[in-house]
C-alpha atoms as a PDB file:
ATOM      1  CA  UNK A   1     -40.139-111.414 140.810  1.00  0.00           C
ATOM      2  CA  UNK A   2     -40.569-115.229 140.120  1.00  0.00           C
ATOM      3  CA  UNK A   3     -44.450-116.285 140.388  1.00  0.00           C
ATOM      4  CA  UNK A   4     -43.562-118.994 142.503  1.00  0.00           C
ATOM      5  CA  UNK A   5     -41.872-116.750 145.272  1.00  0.00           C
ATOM      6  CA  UNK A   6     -44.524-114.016 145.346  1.00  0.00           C
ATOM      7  CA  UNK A   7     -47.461-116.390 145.949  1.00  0.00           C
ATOM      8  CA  UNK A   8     -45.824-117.931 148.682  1.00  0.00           C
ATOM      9  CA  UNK A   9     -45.059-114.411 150.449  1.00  0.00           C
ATOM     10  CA  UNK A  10     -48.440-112.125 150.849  1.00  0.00           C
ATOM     11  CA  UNK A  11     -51.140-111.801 148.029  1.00  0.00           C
ATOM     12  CA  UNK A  12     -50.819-107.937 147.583  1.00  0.00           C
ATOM     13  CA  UNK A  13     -46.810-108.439 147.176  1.00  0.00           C
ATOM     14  CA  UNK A  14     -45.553-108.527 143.879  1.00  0.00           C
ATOM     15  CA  UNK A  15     -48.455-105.521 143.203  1.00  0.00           C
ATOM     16  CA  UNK A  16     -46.773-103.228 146.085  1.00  0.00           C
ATOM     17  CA  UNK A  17     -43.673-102.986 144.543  1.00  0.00           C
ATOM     18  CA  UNK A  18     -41.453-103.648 140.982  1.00  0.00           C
ATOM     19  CA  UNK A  19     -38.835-106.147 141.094  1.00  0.00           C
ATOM     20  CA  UNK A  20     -36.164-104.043 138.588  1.00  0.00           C
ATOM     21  CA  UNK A  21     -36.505-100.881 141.125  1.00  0.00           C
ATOM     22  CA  UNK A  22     -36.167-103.348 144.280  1.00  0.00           C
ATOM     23  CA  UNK A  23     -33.242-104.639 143.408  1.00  0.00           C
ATOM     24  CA  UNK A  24     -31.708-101.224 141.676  1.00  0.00           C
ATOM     25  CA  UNK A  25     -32.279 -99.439 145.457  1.00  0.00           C
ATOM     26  CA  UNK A  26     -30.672-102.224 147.241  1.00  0.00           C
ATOM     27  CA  UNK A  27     -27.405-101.819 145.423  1.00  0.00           C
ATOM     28  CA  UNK A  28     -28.126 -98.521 145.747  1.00  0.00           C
ATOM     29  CA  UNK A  29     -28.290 -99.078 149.418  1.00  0.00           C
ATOM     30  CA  UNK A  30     -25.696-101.064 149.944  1.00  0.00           C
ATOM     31  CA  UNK A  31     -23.423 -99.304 147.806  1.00  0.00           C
ATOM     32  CA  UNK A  32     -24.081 -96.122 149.709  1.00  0.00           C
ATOM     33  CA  UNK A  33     -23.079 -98.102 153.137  1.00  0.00           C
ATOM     34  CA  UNK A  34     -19.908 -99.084 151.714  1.00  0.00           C
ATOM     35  CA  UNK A  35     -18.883 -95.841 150.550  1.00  0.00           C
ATOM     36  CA  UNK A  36     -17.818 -95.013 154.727  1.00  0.00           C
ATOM     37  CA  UNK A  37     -17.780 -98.222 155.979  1.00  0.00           C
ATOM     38  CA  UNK A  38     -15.646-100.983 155.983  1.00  0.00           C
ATOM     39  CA  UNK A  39     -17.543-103.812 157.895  1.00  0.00           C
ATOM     40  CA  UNK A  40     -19.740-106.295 156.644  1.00  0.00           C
ATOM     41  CA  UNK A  41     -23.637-104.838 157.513  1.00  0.00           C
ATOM     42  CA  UNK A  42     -24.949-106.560 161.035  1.00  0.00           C
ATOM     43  CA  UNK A  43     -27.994-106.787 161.786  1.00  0.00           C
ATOM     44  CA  UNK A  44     -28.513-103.606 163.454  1.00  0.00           C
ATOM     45  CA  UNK A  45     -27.721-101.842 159.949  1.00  0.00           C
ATOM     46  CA  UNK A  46     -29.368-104.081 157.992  1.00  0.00           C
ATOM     47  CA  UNK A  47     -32.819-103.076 160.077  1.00  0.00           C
ATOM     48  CA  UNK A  48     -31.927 -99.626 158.821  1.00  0.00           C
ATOM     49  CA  UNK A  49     -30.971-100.521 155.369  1.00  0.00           C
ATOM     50  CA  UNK A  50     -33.799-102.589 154.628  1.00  0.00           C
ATOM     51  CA  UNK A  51     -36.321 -99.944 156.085  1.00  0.00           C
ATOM     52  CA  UNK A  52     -34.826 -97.876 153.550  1.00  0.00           C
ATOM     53  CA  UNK A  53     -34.763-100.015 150.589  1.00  0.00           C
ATOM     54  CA  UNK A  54     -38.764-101.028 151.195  1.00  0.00           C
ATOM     55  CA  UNK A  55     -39.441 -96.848 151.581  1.00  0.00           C
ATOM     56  CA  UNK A  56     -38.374 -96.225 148.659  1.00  0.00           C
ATOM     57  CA  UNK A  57     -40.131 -98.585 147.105  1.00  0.00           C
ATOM     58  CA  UNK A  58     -43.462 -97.219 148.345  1.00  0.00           C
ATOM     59  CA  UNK A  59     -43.859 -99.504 150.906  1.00  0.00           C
ATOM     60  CA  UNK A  60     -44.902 -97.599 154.152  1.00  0.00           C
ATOM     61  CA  UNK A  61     -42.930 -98.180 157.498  1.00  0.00           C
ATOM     62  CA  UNK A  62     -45.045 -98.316 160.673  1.00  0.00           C
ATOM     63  CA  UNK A  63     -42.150 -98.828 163.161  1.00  0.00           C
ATOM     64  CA  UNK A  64     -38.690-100.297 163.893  1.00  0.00           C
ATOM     65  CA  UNK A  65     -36.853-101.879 166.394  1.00  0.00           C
ATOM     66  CA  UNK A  66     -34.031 -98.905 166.143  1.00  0.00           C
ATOM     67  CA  UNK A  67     -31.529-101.645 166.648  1.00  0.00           C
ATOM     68  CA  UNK A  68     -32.926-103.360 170.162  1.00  0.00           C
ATOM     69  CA  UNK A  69     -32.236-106.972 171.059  1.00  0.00           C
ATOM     70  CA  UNK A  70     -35.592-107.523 172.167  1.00  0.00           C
ATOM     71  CA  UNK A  71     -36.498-111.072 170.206  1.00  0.00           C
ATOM     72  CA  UNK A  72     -38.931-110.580 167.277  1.00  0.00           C
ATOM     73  CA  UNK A  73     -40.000-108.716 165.029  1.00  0.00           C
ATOM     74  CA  UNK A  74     -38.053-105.915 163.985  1.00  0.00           C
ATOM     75  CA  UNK A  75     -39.883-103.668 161.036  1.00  0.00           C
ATOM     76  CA  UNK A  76     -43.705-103.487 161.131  1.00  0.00           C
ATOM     77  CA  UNK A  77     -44.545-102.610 157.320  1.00  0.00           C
ATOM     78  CA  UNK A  78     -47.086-102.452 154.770  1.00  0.00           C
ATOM     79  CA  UNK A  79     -46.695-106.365 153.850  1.00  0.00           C
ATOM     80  CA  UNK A  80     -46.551-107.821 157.397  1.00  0.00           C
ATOM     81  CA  UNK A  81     -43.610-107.929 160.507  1.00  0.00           C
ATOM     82  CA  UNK A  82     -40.480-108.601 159.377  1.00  0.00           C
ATOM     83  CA  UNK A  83     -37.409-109.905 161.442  1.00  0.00           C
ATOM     84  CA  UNK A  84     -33.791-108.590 160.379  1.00  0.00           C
ATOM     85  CA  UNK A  85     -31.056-111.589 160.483  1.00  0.00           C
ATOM     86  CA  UNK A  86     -27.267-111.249 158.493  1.00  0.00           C
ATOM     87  CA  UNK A  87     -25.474-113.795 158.305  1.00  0.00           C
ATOM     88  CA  UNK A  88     -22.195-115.589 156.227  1.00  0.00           C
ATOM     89  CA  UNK A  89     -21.892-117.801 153.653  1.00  0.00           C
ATOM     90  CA  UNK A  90     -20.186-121.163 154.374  1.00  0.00           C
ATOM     91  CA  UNK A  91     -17.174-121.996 151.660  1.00  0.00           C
ATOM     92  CA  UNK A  92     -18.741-121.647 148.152  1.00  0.00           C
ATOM     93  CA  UNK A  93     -22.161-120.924 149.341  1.00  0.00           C
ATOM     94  CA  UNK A  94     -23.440-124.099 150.613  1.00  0.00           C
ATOM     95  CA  UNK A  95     -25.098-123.052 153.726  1.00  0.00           C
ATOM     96  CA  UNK A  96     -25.707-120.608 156.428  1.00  0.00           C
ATOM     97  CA  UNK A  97     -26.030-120.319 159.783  1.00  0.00           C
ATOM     98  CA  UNK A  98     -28.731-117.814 161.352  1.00  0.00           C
ATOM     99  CA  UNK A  99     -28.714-117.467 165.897  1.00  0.00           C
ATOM    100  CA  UNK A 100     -32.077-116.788 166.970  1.00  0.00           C
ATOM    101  CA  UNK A 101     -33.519-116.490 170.639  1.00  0.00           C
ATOM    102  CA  UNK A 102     -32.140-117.255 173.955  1.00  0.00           C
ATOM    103  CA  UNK A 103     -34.042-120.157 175.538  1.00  0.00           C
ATOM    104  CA  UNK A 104     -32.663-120.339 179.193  1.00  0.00           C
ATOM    105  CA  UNK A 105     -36.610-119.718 180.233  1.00  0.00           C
ATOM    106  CA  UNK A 106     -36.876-123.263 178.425  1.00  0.00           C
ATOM    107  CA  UNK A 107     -33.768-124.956 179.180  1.00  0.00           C
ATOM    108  CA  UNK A 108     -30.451-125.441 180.329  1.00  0.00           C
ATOM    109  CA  UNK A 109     -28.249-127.378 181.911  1.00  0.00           C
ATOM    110  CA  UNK A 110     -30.303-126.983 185.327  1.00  0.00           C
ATOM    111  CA  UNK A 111     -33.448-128.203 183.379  1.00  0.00           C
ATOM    112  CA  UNK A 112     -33.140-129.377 180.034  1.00  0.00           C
ATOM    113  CA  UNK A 113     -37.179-129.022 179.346  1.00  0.00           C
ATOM    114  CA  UNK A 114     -38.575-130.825 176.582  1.00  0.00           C
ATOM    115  CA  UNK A 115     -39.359-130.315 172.676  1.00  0.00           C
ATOM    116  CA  UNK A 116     -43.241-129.473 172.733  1.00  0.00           C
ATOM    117  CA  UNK A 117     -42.199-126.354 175.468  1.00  0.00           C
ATOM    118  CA  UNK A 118     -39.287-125.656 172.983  1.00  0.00           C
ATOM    119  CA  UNK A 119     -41.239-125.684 170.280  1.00  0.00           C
ATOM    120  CA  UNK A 120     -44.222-123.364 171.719  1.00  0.00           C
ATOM    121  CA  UNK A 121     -41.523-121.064 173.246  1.00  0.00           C
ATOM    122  CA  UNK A 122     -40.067-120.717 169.653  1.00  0.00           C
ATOM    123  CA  UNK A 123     -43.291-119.664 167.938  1.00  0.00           C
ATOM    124  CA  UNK A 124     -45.149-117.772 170.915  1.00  0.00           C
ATOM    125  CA  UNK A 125     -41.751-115.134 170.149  1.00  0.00           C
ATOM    126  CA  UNK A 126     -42.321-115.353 166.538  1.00  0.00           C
ATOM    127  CA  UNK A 127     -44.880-112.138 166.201  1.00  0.00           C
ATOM    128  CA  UNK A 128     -43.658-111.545 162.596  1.00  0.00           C
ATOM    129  CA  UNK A 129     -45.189-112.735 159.460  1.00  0.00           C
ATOM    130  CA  UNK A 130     -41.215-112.871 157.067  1.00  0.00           C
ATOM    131  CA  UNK A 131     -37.398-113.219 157.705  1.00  0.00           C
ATOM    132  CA  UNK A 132     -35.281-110.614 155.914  1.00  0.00           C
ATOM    133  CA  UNK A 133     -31.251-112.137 155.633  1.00  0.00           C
ATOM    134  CA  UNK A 134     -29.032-110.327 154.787  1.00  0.00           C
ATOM    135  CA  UNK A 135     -26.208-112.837 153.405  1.00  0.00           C
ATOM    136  CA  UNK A 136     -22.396-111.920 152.246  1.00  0.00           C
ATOM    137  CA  UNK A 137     -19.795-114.170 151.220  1.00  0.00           C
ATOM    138  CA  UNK A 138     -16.164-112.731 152.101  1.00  0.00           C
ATOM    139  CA  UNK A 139     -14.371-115.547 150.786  1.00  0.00           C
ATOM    140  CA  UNK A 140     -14.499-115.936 146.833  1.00  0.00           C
ATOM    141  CA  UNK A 141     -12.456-112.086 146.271  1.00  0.00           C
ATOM    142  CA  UNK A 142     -11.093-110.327 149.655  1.00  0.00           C
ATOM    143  CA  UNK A 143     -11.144-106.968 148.215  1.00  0.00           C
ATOM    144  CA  UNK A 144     -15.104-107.301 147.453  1.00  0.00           C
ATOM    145  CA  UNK A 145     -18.502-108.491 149.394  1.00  0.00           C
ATOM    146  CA  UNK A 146     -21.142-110.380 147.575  1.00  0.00           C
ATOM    147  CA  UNK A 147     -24.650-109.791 149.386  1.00  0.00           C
ATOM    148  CA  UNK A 148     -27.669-111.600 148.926  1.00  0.00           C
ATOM    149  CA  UNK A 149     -31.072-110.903 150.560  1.00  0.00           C
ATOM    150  CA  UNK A 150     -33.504-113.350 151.270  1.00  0.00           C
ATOM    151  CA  UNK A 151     -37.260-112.831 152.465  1.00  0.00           C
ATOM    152  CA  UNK A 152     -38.628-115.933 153.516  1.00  0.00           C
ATOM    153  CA  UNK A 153     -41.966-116.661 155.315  1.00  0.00           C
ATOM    154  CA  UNK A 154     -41.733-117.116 158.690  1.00  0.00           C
ATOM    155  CA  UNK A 155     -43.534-120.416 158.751  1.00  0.00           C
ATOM    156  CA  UNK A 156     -41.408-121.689 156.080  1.00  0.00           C
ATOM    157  CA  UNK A 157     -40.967-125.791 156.787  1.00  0.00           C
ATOM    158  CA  UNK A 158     -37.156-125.620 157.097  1.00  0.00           C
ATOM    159  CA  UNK A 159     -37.554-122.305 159.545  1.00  0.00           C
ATOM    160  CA  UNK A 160     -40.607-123.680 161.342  1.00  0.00           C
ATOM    161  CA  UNK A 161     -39.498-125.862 164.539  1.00  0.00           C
ATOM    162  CA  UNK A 162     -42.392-128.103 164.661  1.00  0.00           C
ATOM    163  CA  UNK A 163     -41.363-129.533 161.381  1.00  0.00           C
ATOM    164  CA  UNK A 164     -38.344-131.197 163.051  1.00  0.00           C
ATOM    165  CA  UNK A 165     -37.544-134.182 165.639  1.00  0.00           C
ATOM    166  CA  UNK A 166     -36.019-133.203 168.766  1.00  0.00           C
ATOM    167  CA  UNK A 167     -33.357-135.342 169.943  1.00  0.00           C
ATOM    168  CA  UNK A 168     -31.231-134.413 173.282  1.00  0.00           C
ATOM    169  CA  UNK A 169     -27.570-133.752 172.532  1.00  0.00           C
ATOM    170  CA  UNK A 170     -24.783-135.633 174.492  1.00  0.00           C
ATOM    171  CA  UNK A 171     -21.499-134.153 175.461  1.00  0.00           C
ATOM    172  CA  UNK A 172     -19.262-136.342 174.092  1.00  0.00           C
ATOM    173  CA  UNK A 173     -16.003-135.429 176.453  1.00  0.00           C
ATOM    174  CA  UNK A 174     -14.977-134.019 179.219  1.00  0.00           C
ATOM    175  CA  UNK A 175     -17.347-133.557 182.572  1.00  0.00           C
ATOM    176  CA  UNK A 176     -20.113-132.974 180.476  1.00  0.00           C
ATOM    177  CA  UNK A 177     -19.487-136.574 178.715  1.00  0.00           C
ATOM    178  CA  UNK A 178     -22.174-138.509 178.920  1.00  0.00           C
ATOM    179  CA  UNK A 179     -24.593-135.868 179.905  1.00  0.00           C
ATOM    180  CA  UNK A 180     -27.201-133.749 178.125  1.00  0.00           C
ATOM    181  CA  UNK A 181     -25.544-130.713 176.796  1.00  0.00           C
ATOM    182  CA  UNK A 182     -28.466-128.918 174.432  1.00  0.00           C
ATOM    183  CA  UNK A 183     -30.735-130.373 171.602  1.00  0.00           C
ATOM    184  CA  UNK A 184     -30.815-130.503 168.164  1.00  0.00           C
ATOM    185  CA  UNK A 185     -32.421-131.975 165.502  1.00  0.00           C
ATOM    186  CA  UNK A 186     -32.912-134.087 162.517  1.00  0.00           C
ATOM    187  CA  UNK A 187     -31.718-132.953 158.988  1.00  0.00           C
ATOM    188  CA  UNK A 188     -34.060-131.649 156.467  1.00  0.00           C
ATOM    189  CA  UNK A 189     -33.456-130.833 153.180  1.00  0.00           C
ATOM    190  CA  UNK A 190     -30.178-130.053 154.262  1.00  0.00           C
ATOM    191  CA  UNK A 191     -31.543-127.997 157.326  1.00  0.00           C
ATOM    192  CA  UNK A 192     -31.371-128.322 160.783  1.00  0.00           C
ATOM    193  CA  UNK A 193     -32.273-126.334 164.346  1.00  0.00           C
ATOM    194  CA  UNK A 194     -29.904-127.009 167.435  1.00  0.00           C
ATOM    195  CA  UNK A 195     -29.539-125.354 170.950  1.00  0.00           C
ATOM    196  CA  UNK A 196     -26.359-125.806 173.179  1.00  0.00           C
ATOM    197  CA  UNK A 197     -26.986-124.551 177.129  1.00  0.00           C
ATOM    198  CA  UNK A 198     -23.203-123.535 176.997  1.00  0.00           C
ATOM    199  CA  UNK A 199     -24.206-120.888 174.536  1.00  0.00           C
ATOM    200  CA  UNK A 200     -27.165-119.181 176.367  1.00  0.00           C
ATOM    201  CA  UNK A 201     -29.122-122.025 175.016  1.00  0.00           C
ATOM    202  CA  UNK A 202     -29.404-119.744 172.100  1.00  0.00           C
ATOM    203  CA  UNK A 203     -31.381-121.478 169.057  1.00  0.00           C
ATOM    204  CA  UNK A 204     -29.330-121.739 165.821  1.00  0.00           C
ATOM    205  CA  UNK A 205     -30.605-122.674 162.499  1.00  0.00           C
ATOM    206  CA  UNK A 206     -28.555-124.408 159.716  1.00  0.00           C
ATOM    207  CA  UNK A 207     -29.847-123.481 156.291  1.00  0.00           C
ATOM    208  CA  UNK A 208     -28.574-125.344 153.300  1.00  0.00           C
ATOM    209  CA  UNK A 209     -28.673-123.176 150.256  1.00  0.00           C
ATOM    210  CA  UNK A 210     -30.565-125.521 147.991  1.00  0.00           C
ATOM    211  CA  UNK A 211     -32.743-124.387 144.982  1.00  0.00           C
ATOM    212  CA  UNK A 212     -35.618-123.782 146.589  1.00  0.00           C
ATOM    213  CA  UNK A 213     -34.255-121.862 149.512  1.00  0.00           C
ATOM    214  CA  UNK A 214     -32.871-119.575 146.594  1.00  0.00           C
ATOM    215  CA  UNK A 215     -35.949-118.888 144.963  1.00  0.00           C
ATOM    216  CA  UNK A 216     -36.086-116.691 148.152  1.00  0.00           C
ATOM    217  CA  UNK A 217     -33.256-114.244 146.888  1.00  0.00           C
ATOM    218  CA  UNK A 218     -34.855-111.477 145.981  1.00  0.00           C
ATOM    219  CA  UNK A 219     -32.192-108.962 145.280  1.00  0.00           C
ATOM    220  CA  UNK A 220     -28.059-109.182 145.285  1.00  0.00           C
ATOM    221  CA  UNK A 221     -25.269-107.269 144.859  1.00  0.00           C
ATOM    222  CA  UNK A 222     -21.170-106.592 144.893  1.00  0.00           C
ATOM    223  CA  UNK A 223     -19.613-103.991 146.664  1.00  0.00           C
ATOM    224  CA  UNK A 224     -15.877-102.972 147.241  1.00  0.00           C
ATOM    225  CA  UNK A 225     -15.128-103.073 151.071  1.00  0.00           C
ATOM    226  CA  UNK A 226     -12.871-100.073 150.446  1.00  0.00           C
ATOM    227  CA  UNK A 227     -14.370 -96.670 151.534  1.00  0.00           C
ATOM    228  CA  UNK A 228     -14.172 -93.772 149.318  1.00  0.00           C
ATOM    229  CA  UNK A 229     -14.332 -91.589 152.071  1.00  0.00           C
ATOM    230  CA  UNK A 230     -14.289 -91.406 155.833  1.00  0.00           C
ATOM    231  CA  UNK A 231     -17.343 -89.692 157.694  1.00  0.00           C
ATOM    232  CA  UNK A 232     -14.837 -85.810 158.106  1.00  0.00           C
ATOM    233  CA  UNK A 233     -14.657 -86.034 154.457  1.00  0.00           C
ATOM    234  CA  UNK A 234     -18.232 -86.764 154.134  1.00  0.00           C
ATOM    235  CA  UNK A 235     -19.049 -83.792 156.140  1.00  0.00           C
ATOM    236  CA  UNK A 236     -16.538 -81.306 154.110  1.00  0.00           C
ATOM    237  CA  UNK A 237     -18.081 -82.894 150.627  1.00  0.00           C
ATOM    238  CA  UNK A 238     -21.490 -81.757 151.376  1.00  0.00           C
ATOM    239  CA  UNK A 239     -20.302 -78.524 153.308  1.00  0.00           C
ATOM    240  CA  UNK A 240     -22.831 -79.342 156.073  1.00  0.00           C
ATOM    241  CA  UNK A 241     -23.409 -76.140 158.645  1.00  0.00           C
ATOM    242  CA  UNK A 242     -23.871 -76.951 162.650  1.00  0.00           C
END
């Protein structure tokens, strides 16, 4: 693990674990997913997946979401509250694309509120200390998927909504032409936040994979996305007993 990652996650990190046997149990992982499913990991797996991975690394697991969609955190562990996003990469990795919360409580096409409230509304849901991604790219060989995972602070500039401008977004067409339609924001380092009101006024967040957003990779792996067996002849392989 790269100095200049673990000093930006918690003190105690690179001590609680060793970076060869993190990133052998998360092909491990994934590799075990993939040998009954087809379908890219969601988030909802990758909350189990990643539970798993940090177990059996030694670090303990106080609780888990068990695949709610309340907003937050998701795992509560030994280095801090973690949230669970997955996500795809854009054509040769350039970027991705993460949805966060719903904001209707904030605004909307009724009342379009106003960046400090957006802002505060952002971070008064953010009760977790790290994102986890889970990234694939389906596009460079269609019989494989290429995942990265990233664990990024929370508070990390391009993640942290203060560290933008707010600017309202005009539709540009149509009856909404003319009128406020959502927000977004400047660019930064590639990065950007934006919230449409058509879409549940749900907060998105454009990450552009520069160099120093990849320093936050902390393990990766290939995996066919053709299963070796389906879950009957998982059952008859280890000649399970009801």
């Amino acid at each position: 693990m790269p100095n200049e990652l673990t000093s930006q996650l918690c003190p105690t990190f690179e001590q609680l674990f060793n970076h060869e046997e993190l990133q052998e149990n998360f092909n491990k992982c994934v590799q075990g997913y993939h040998l009954i499913n087809s379908s890219p990991i969601n988030e909802t797996v990758w909350e189990e997946l990643n539970a798993a991975v940090f177990s059996s690394i030694g670090i303990n697991i106080f609780s888990k979401s068990d695949g709610s969609h309340s907003p937050g955190m998701d795992i509560s562990c030994a280095i801090g509250n973690i949230s669970n996003k997955s996500a795809k990469y854009s054509a040769h990795r350039k970027s991705i694309d993460i949805s966060s919360y719903r904001l209707t409580t904030v605004c909307s096409d009724k009342n379009c509120g106003d960046p400090v409230e957006i802002i505060n509304e952002i971070n008064r849901r953010k009760n977790f200390e790290y994102y986890s991604f889970i990234v694939r790219d389906e596009l460079t060989d269609p019989e494989k998927i290429t995942y990265d995972w990233l664990l990024i602070p929370s508070n990390y500039s391009i993640l942290e909504p203060s560290s933008y401008q707010w600017n309202p977004m005009i539709g540009q067409r149509g009856k909404n032409k003319g009128s406020q339609v959502g927000w977004n924001t400047n660019v930064m380092d590639g990065s950007k936040m934006s919230i449409t009101f058509s879409m549940s006024s749900q907060l998105w967040i454009h990450i552009d994979m520069t160099e120093q957003v990849k320093k936050f990779i902390v393990a990766s792996t290939t995996v066919s996305n053709k299963p070796m067996y389906n879950y009957i002849q998982l059952f008859k392989k280890f000649h399970l007993h009801l």
